[in-house]
Protein backbone atom coordinates (compact mmCIF):
# COMPACT_ATOMS: atom_id res chain seq x y z
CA UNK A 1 33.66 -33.92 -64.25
CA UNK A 2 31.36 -34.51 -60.95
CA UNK A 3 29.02 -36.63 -62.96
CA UNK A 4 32.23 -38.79 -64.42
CA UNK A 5 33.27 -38.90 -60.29
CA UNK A 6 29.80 -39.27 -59.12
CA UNK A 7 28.78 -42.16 -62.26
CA UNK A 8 32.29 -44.01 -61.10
CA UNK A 9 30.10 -47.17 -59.32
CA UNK A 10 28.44 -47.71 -62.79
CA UNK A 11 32.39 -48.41 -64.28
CA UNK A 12 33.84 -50.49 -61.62
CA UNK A 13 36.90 -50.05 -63.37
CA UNK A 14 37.03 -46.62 -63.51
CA UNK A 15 37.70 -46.98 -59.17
CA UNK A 16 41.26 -47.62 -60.18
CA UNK A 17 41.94 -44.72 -62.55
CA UNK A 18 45.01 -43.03 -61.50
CA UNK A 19 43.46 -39.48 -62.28
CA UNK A 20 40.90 -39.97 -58.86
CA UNK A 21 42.52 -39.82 -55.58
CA UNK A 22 40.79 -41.98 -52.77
CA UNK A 23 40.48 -40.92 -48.75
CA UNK A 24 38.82 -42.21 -46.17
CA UNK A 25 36.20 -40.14 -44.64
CA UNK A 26 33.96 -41.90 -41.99
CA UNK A 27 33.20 -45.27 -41.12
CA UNK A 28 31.13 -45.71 -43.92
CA UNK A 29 32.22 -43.02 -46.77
CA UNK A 30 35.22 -42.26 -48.94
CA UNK A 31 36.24 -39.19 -50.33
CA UNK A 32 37.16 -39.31 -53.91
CA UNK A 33 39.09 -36.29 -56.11
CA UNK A 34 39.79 -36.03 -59.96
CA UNK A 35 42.02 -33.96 -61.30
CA UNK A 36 42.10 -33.26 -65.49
CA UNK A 37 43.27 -30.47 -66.85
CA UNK A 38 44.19 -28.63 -63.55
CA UNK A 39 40.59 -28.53 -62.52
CA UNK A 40 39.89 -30.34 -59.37
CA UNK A 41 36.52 -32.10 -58.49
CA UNK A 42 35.65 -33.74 -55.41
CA UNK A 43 32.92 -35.67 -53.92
CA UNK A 44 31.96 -38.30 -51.05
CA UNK A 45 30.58 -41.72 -51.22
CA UNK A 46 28.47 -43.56 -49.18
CA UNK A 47 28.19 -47.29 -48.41
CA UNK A 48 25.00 -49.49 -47.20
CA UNK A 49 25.73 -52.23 -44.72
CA UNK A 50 26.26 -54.90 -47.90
CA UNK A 51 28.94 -52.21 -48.73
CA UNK A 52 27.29 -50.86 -51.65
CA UNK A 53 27.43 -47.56 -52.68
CA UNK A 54 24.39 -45.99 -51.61
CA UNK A 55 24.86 -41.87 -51.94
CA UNK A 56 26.98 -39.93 -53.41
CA UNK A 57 27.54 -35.75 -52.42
CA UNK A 58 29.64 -33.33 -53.75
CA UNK A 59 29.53 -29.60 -53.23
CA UNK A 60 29.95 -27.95 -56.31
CA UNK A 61 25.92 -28.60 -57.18
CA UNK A 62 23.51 -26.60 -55.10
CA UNK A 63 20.20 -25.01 -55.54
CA UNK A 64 19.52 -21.96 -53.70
CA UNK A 65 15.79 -20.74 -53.17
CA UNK A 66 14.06 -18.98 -55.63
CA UNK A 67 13.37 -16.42 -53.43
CA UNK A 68 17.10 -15.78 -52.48
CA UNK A 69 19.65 -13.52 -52.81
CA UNK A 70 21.97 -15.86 -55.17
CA UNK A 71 18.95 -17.07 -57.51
CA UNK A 72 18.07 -13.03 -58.19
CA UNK A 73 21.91 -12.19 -58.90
């Protein structure tokens, strides 16, 4: 569901879908959360100057070394 969130600029009108759930987070980001089947994502977007969406982050992808703890678990 992150990738449906995070792919939401390619499907302009996908902004409005009542599932996703809009905040403002900074000057220049939103945060954005979709909820389907009682499993929530969320993630932040970021805007240029032109007020284009220029990043997108969201914290349920990470990669931990492959030298760490987590990746030998």
């Amino acid at each position: 569901m992150v990738i449906h969130l995070a792919e939401t600029p390619l499907r302009p009108a996908a902004f409005l879908h009542n599932q996703i759930v809009w905040q403002k987070a900074g000057a220049s980001s939103v945060r954005a959360s979709i909820t389907d089947a009682g499993i929530t994502v969320n993630g932040e977007f970021f805007f240029n100057d032109r007020g284009q969406v220029n990043e997108f982050r969201a914290n349920d992808r990470f990669c931990c070394p492959r030298n760490s703890k987590e990746h030998q678990r």
